[in-house]
PDB file of N, CA and C in Angstrom:
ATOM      1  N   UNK A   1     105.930 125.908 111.933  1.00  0.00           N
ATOM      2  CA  UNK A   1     105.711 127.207 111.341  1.00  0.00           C
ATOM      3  C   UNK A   1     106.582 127.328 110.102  1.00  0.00           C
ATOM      4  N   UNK A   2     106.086 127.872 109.032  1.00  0.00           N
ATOM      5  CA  UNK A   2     106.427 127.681 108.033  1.00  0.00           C
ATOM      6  C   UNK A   2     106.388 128.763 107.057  1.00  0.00           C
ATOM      7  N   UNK A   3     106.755 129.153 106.064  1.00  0.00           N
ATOM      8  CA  UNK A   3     105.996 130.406 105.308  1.00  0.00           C
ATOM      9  C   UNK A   3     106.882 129.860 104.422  1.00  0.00           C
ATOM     10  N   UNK A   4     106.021 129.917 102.912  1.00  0.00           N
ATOM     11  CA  UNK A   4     106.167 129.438 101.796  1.00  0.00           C
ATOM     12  C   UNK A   4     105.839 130.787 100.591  1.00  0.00           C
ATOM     13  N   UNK A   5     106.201 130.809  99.633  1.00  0.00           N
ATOM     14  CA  UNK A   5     106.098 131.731  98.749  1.00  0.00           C
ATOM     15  C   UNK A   5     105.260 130.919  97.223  1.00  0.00           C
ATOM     16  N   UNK A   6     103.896 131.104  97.185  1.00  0.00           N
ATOM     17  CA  UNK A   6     103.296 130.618  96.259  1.00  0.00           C
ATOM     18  C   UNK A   6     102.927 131.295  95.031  1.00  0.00           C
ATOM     19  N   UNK A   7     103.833 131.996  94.030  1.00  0.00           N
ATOM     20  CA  UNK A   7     103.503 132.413  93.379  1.00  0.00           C
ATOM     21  C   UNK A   7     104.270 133.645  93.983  1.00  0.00           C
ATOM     22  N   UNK A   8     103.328 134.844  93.614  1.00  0.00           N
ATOM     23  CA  UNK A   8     103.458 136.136  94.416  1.00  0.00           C
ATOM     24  C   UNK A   8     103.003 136.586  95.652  1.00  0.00           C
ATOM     25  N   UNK A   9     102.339 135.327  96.297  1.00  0.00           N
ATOM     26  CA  UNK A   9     101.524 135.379  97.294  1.00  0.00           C
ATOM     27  C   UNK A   9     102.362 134.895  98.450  1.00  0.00           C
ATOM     28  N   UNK A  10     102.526 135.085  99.943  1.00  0.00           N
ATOM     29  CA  UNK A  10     103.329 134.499 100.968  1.00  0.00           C
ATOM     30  C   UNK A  10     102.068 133.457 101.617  1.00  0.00           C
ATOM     31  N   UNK A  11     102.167 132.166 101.744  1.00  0.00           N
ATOM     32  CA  UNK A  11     101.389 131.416 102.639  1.00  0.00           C
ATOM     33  C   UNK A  11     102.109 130.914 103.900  1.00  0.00           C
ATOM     34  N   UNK A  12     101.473 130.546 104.827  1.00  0.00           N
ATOM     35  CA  UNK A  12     102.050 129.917 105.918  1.00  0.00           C
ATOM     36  C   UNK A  12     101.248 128.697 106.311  1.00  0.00           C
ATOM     37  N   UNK A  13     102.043 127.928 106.930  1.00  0.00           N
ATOM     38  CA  UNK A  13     101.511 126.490 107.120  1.00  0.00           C
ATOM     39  C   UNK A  13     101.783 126.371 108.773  1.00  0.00           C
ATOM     40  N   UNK A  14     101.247 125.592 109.793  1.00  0.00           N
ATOM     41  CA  UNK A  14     101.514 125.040 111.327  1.00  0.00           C
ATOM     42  C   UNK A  14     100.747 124.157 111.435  1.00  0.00           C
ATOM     43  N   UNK A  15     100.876 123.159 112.299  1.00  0.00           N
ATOM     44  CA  UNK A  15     100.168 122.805 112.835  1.00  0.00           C
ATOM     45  C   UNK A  15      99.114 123.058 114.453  1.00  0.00           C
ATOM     46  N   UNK A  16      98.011 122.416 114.365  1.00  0.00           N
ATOM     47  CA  UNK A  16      97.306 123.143 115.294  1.00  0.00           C
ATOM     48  C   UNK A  16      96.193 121.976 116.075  1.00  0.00           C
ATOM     49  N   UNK A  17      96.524 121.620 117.052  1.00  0.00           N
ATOM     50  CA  UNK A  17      95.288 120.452 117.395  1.00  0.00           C
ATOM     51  C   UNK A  17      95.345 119.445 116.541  1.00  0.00           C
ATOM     52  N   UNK A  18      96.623 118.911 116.360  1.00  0.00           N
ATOM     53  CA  UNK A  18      97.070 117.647 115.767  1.00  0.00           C
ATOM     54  C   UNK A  18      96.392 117.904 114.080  1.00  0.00           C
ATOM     55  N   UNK A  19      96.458 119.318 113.790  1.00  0.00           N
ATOM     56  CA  UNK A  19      95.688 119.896 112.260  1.00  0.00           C
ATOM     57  C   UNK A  19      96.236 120.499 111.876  1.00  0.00           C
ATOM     58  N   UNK A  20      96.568 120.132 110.682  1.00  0.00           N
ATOM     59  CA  UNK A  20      97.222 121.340 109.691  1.00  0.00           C
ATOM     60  C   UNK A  20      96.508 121.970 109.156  1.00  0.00           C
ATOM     61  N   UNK A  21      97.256 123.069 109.371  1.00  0.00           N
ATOM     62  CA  UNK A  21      96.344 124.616 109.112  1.00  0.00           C
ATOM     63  C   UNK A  21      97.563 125.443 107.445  1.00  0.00           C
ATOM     64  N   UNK A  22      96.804 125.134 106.716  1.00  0.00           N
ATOM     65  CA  UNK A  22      97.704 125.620 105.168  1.00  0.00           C
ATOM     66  C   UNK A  22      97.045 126.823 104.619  1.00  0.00           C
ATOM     67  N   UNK A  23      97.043 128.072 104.967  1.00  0.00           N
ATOM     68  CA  UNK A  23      96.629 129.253 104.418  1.00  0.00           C
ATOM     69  C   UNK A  23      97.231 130.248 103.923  1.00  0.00           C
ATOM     70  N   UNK A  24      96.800 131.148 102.814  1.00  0.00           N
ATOM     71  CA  UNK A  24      97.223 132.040 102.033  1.00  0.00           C
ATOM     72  C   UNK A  24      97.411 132.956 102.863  1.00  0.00           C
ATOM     73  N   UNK A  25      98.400 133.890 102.949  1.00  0.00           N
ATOM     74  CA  UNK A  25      98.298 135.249 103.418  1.00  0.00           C
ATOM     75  C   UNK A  25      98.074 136.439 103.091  1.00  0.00           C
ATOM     76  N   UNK A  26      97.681 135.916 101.377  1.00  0.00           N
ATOM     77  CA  UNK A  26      97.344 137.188 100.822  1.00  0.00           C
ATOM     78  C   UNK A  26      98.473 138.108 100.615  1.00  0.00           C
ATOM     79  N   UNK A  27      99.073 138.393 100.816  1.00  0.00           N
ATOM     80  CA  UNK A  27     100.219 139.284 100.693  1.00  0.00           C
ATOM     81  C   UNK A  27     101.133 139.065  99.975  1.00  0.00           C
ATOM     82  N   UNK A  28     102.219 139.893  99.589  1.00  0.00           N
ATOM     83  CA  UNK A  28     103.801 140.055  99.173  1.00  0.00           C
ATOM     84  C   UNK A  28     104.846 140.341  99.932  1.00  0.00           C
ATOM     85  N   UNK A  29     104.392 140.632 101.369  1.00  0.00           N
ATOM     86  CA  UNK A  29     105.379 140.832 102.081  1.00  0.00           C
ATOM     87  C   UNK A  29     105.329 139.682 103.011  1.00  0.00           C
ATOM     88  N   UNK A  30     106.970 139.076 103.105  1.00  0.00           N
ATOM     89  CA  UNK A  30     107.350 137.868 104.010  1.00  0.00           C
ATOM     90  C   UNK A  30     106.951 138.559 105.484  1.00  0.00           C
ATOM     91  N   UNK A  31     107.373 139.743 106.124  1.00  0.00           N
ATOM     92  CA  UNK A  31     107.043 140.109 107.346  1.00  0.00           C
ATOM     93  C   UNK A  31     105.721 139.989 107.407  1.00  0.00           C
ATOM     94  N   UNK A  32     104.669 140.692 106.628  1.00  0.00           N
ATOM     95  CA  UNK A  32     103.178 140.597 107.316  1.00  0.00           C
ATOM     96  C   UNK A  32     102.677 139.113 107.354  1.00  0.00           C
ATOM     97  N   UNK A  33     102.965 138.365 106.419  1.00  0.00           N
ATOM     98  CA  UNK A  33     102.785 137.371 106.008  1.00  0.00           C
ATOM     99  C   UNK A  33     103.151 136.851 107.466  1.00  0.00           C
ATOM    100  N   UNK A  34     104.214 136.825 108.076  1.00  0.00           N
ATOM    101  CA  UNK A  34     104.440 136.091 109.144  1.00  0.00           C
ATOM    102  C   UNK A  34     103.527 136.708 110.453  1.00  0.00           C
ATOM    103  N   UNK A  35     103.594 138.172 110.488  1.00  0.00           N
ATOM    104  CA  UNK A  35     102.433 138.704 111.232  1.00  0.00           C
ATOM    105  C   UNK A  35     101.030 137.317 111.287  1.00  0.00           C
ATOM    106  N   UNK A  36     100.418 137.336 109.926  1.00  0.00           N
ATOM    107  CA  UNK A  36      99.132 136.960 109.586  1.00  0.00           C
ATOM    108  C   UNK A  36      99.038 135.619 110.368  1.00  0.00           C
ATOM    109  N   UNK A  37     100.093 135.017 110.150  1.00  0.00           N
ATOM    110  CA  UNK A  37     100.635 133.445 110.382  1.00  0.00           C
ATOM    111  C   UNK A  37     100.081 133.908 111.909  1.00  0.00           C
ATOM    112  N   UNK A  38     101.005 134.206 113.007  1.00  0.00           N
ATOM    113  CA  UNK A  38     100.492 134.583 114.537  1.00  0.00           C
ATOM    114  C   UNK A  38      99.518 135.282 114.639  1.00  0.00           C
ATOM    115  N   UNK A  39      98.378 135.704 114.099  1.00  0.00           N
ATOM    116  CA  UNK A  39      97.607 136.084 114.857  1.00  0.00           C
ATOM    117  C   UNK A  39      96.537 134.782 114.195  1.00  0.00           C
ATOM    118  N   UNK A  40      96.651 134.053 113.459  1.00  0.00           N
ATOM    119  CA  UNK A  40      95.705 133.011 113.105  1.00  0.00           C
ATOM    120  C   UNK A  40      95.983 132.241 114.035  1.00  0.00           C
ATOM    121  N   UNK A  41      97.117 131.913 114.598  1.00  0.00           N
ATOM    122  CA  UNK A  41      97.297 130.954 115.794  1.00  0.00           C
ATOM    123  C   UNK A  41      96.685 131.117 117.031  1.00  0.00           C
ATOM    124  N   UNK A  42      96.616 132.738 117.381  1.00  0.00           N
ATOM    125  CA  UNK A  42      96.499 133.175 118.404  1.00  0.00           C
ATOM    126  C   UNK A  42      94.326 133.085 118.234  1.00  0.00           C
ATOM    127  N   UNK A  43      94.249 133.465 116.747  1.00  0.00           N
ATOM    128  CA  UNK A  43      92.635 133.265 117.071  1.00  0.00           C
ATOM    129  C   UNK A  43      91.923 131.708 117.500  1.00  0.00           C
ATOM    130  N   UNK A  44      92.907 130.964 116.949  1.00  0.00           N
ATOM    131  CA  UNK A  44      92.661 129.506 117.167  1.00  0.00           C
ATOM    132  C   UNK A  44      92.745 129.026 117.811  1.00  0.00           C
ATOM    133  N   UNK A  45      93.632 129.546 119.014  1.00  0.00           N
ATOM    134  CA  UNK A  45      93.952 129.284 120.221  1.00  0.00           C
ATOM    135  C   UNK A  45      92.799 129.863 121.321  1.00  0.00           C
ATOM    136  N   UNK A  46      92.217 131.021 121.158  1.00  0.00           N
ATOM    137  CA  UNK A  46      91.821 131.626 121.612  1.00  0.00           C
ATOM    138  C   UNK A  46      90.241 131.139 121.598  1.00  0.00           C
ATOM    139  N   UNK A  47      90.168 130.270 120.015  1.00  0.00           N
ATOM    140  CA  UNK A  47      88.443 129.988 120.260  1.00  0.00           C
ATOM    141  C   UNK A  47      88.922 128.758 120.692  1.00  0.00           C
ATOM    142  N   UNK A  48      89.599 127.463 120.745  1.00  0.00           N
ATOM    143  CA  UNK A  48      90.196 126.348 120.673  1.00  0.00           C
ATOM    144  C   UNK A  48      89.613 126.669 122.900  1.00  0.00           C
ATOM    145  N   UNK A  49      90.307 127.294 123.096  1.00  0.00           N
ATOM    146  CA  UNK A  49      90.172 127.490 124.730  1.00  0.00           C
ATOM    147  C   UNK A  49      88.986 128.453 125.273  1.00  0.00           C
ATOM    148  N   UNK A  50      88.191 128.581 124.547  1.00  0.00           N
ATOM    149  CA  UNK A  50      87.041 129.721 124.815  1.00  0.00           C
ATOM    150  C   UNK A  50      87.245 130.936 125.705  1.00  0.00           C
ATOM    151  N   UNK A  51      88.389 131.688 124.769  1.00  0.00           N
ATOM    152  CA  UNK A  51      88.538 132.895 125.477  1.00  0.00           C
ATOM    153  C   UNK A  51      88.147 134.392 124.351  1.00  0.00           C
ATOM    154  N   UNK A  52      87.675 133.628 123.678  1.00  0.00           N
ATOM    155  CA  UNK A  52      86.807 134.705 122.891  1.00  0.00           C
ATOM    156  C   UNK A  52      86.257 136.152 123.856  1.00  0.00           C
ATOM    157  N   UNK A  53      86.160 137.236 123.111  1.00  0.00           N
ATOM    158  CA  UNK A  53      85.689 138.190 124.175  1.00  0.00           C
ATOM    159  C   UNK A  53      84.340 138.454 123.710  1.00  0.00           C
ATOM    160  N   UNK A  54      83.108 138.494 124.928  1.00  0.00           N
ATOM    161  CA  UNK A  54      82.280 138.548 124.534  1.00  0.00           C
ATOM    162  C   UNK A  54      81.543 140.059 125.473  1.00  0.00           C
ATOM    163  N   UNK A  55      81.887 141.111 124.957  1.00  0.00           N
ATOM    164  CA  UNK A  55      81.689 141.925 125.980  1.00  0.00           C
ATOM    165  C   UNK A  55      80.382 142.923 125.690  1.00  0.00           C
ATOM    166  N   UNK A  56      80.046 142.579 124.304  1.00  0.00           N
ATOM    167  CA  UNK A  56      79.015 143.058 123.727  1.00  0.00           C
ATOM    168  C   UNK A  56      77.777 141.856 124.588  1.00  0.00           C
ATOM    169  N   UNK A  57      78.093 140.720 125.003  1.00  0.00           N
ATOM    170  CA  UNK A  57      77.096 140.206 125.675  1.00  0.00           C
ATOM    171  C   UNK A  57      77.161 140.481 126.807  1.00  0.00           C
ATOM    172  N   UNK A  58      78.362 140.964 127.860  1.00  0.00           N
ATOM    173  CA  UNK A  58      77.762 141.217 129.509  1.00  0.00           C
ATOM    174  C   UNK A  58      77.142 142.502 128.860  1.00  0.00           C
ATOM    175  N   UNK A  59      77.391 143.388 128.512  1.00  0.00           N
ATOM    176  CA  UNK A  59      76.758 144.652 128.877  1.00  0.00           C
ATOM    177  C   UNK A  59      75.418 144.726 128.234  1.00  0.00           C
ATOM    178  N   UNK A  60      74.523 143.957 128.312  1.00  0.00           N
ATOM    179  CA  UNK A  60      73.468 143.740 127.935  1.00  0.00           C
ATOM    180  C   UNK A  60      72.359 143.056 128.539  1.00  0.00           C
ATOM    181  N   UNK A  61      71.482 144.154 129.101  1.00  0.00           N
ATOM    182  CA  UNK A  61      70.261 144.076 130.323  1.00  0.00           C
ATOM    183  C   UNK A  61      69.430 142.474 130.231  1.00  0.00           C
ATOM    184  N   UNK A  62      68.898 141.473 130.901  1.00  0.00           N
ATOM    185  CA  UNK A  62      68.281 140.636 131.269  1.00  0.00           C
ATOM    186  C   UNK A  62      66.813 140.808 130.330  1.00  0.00           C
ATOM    187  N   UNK A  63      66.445 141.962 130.149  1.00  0.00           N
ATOM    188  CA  UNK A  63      65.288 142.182 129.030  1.00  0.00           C
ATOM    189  C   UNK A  63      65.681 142.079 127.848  1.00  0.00           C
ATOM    190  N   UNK A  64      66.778 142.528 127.208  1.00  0.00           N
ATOM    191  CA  UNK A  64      66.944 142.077 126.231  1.00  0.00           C
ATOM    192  C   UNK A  64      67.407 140.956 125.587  1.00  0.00           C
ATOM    193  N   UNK A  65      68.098 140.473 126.679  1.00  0.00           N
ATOM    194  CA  UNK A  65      68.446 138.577 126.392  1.00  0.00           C
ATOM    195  C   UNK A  65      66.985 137.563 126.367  1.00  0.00           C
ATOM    196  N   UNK A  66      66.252 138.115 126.946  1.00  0.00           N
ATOM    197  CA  UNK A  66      65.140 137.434 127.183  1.00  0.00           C
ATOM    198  C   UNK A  66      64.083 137.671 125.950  1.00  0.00           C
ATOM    199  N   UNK A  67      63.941 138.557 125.243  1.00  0.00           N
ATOM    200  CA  UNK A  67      63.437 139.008 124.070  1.00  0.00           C
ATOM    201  C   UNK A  67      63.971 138.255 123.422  1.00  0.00           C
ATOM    202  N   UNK A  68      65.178 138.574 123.250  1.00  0.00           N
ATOM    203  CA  UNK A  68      65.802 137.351 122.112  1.00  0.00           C
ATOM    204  C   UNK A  68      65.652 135.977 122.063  1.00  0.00           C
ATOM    205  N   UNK A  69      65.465 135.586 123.010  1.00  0.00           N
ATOM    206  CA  UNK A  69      65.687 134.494 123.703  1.00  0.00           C
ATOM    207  C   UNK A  69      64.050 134.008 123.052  1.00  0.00           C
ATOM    208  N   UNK A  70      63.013 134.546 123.484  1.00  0.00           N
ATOM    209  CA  UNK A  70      62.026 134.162 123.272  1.00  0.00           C
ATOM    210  C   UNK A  70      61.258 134.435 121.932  1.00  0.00           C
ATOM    211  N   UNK A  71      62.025 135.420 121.210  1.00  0.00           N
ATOM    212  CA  UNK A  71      62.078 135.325 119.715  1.00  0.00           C
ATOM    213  C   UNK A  71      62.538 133.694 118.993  1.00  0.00           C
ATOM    214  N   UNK A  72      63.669 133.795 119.724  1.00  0.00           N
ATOM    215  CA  UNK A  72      64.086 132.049 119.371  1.00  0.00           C
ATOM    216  C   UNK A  72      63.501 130.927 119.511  1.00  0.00           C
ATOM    217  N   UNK A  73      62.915 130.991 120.762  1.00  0.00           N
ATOM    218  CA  UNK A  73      61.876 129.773 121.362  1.00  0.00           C
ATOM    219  C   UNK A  73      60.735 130.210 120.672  1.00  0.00           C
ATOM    220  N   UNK A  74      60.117 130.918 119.983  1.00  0.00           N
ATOM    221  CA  UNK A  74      58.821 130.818 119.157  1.00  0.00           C
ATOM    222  C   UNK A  74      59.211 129.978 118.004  1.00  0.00           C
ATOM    223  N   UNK A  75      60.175 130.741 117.048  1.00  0.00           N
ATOM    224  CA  UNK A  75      60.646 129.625 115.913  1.00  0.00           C
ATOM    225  C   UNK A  75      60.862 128.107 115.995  1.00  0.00           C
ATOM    226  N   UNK A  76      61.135 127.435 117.356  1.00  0.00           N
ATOM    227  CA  UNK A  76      61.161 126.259 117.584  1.00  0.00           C
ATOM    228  C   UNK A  76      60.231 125.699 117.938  1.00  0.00           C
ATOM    229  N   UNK A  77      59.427 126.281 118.804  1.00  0.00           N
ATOM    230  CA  UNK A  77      58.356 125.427 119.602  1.00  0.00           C
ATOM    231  C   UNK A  77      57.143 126.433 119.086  1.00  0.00           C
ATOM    232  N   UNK A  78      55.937 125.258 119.373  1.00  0.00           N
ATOM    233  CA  UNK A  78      54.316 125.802 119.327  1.00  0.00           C
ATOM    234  C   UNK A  78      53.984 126.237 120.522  1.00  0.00           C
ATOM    235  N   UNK A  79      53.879 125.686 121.158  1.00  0.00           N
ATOM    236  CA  UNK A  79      53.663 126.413 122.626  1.00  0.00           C
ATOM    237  C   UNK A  79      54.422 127.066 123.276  1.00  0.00           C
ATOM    238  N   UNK A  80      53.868 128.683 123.439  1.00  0.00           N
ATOM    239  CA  UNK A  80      55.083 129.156 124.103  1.00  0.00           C
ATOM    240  C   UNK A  80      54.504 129.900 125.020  1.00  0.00           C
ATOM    241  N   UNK A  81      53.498 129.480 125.709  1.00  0.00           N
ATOM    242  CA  UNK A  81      52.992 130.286 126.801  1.00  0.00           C
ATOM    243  C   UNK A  81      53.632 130.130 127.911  1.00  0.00           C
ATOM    244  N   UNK A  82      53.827 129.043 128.585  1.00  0.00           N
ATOM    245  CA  UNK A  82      54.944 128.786 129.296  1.00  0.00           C
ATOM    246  C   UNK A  82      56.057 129.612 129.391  1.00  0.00           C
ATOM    247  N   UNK A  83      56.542 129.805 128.207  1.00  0.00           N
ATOM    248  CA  UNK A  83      58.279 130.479 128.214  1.00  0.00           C
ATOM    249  C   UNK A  83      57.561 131.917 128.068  1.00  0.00           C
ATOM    250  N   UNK A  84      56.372 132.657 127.720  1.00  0.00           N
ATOM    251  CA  UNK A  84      56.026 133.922 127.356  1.00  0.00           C
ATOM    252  C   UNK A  84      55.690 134.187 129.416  1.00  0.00           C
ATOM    253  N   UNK A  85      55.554 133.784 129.838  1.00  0.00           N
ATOM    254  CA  UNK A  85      54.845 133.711 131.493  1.00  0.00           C
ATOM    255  C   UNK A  85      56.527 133.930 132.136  1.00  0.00           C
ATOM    256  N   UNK A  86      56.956 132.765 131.900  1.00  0.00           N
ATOM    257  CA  UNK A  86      58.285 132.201 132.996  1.00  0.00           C
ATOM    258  C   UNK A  86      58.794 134.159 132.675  1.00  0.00           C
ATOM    259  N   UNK A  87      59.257 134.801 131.272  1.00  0.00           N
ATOM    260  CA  UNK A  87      60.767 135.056 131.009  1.00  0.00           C
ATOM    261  C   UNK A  87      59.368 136.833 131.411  1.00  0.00           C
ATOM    262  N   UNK A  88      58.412 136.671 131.033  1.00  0.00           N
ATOM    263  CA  UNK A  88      57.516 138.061 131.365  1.00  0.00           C
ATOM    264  C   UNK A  88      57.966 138.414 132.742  1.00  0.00           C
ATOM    265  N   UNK A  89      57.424 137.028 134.120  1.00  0.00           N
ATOM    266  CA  UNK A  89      58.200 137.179 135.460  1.00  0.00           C
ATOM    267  C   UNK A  89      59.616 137.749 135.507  1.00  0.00           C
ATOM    268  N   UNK A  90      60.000 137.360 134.690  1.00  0.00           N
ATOM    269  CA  UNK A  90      61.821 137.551 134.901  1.00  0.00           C
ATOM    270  C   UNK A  90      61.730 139.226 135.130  1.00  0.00           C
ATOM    271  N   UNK A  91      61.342 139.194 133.538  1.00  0.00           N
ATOM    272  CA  UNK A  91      61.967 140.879 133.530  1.00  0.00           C
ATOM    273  C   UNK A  91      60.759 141.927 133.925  1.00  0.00           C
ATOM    274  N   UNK A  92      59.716 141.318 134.850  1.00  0.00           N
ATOM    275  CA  UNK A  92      59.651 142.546 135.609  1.00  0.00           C
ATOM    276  C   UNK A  92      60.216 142.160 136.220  1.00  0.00           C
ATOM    277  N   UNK A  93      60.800 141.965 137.197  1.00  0.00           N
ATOM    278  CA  UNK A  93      61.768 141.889 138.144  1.00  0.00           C
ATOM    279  C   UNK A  93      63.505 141.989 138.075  1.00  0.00           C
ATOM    280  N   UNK A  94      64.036 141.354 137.186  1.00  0.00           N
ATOM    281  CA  UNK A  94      65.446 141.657 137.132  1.00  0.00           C
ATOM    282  C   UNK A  94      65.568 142.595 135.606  1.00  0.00           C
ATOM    283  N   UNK A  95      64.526 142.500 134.803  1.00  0.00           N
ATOM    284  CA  UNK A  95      64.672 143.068 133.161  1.00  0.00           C
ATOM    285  C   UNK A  95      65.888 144.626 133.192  1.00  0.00           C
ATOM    286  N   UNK A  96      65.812 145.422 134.132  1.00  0.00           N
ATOM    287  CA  UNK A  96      66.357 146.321 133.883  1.00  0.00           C
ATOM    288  C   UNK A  96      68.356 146.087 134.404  1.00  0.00           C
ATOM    289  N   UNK A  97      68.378 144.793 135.048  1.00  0.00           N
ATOM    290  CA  UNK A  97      69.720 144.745 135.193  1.00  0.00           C
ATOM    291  C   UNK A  97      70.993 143.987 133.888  1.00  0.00           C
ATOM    292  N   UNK A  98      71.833 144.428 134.393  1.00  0.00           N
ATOM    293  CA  UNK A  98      72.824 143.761 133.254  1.00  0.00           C
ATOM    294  C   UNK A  98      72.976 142.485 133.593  1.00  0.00           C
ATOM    295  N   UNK A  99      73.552 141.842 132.200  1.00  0.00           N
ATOM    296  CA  UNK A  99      73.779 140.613 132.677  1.00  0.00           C
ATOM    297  C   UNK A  99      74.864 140.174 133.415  1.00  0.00           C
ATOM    298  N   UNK A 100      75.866 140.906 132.972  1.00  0.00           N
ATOM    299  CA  UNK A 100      77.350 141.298 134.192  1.00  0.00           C
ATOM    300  C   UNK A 100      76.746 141.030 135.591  1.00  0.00           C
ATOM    301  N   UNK A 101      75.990 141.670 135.988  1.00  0.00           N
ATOM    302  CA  UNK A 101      75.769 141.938 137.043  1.00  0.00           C
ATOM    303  C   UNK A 101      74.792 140.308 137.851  1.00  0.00           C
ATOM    304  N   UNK A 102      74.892 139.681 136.893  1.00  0.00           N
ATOM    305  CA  UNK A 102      73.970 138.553 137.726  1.00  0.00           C
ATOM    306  C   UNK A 102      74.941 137.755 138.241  1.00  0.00           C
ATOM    307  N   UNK A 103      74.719 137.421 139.402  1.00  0.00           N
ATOM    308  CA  UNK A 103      74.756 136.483 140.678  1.00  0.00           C
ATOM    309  C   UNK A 103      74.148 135.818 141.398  1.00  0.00           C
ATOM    310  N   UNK A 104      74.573 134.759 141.707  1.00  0.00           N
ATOM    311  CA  UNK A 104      73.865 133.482 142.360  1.00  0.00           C
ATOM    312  C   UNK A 104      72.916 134.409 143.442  1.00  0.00           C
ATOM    313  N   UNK A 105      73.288 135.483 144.652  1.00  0.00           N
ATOM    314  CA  UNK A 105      72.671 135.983 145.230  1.00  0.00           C
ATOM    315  C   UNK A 105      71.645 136.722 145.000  1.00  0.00           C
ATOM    316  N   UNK A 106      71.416 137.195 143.817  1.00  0.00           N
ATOM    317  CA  UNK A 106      70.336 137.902 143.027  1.00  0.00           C
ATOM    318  C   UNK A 106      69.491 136.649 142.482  1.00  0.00           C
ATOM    319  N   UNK A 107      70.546 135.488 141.802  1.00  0.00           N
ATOM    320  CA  UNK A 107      68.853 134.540 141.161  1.00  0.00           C
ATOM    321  C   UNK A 107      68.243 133.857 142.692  1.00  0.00           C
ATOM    322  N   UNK A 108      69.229 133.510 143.789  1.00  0.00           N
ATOM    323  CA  UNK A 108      68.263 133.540 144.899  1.00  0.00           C
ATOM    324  C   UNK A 108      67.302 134.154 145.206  1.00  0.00           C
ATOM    325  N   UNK A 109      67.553 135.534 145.254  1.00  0.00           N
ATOM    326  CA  UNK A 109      66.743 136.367 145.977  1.00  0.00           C
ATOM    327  C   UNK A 109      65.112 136.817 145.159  1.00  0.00           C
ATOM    328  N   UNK A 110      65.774 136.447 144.316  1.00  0.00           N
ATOM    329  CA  UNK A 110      64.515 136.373 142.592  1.00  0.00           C
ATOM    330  C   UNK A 110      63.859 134.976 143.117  1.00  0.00           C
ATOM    331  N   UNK A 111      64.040 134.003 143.046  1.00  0.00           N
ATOM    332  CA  UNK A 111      63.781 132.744 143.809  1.00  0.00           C
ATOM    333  C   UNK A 111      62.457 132.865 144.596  1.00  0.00           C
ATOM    334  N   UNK A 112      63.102 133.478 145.708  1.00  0.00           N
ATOM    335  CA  UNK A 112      62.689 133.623 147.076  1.00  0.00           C
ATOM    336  C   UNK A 112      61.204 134.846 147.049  1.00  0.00           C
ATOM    337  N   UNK A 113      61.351 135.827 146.053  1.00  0.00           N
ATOM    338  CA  UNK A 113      60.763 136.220 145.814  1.00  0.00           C
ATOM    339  C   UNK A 113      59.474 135.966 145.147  1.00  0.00           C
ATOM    340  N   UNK A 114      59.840 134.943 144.313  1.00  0.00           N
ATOM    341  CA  UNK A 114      58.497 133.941 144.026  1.00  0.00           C
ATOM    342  C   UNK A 114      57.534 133.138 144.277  1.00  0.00           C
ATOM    343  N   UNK A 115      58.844 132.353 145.410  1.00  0.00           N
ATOM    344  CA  UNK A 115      57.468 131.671 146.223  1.00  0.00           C
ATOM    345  C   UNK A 115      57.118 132.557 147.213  1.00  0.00           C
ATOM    346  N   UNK A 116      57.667 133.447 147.845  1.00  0.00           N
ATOM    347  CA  UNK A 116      56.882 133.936 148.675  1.00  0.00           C
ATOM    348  C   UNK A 116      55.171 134.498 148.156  1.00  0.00           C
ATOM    349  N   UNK A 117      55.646 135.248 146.867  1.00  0.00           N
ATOM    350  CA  UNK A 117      54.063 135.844 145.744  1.00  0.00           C
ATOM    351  C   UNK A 117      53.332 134.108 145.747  1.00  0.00           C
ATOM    352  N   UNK A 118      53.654 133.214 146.208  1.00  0.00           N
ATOM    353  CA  UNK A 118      52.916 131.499 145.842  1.00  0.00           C
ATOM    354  C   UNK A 118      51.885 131.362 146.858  1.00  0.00           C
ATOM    355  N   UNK A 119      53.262 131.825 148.090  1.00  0.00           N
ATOM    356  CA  UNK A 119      52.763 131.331 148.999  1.00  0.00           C
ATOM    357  C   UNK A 119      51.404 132.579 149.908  1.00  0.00           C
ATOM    358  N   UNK A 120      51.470 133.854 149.350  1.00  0.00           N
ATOM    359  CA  UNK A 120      50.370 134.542 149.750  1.00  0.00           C
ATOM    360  C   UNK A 120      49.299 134.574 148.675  1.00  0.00           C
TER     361      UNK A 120
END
């Protein structure tokens, strides 16, 4: 950890994942400057170990992941009747739950629920 004065500008230097990381801080002040320094570590660390927060994705219903989802799979693929059938099943059935809320005991029971509609 390092903080260097380039000009009028404070930069800081560390290393990070055997990488040096050499960035401006934009600033004039040595304190924020060192602020800036730790929280770049802490973001790097943070995607480096996938603890990113993604909370805008649990709270978001099974219908709408699946929309998206199949917005995406059109742009890639020609055939998408398959994935328009499979993800249609889904969300009548789970579409109105969150995704938080999914569990192995629910995609069972979704499962189970299918072949039984097979098997009558």
């Amino acid at each position: 950890m390092a903080l260097t004065k380039r000009g009028k500008y404070w930069s800081y230097e560390f290393i990070f994942a055997g990488r040096r990381i050499r960035e401006s801080a934009k600033t004039t002040s040595k304190t924020v400057a060192r602020l800036a320094e730790q929280q770049r570590r802490r973001e790097l660390e943070k995607g480096f170990n996938g603890i990113e927060d993604h909370r805008d994705e649990r709270i978001r219903s099974i219908k709408e992941l699946a929309t998206e989802y199949l917005e995406e799979y059109r742009l890639r693929h020609k055939a998408v009747t398959f994935a328009e059938y499979a993800l249609g099943n889904l969300t009548r059935h789970l579409g109105g739950r969150m995704a938080v809320d999914s569990t192995d005991k629910m995609v069972k029971a979704y499962q189970t629920d299918l072949l039984q509609m097979l098997i009558l």
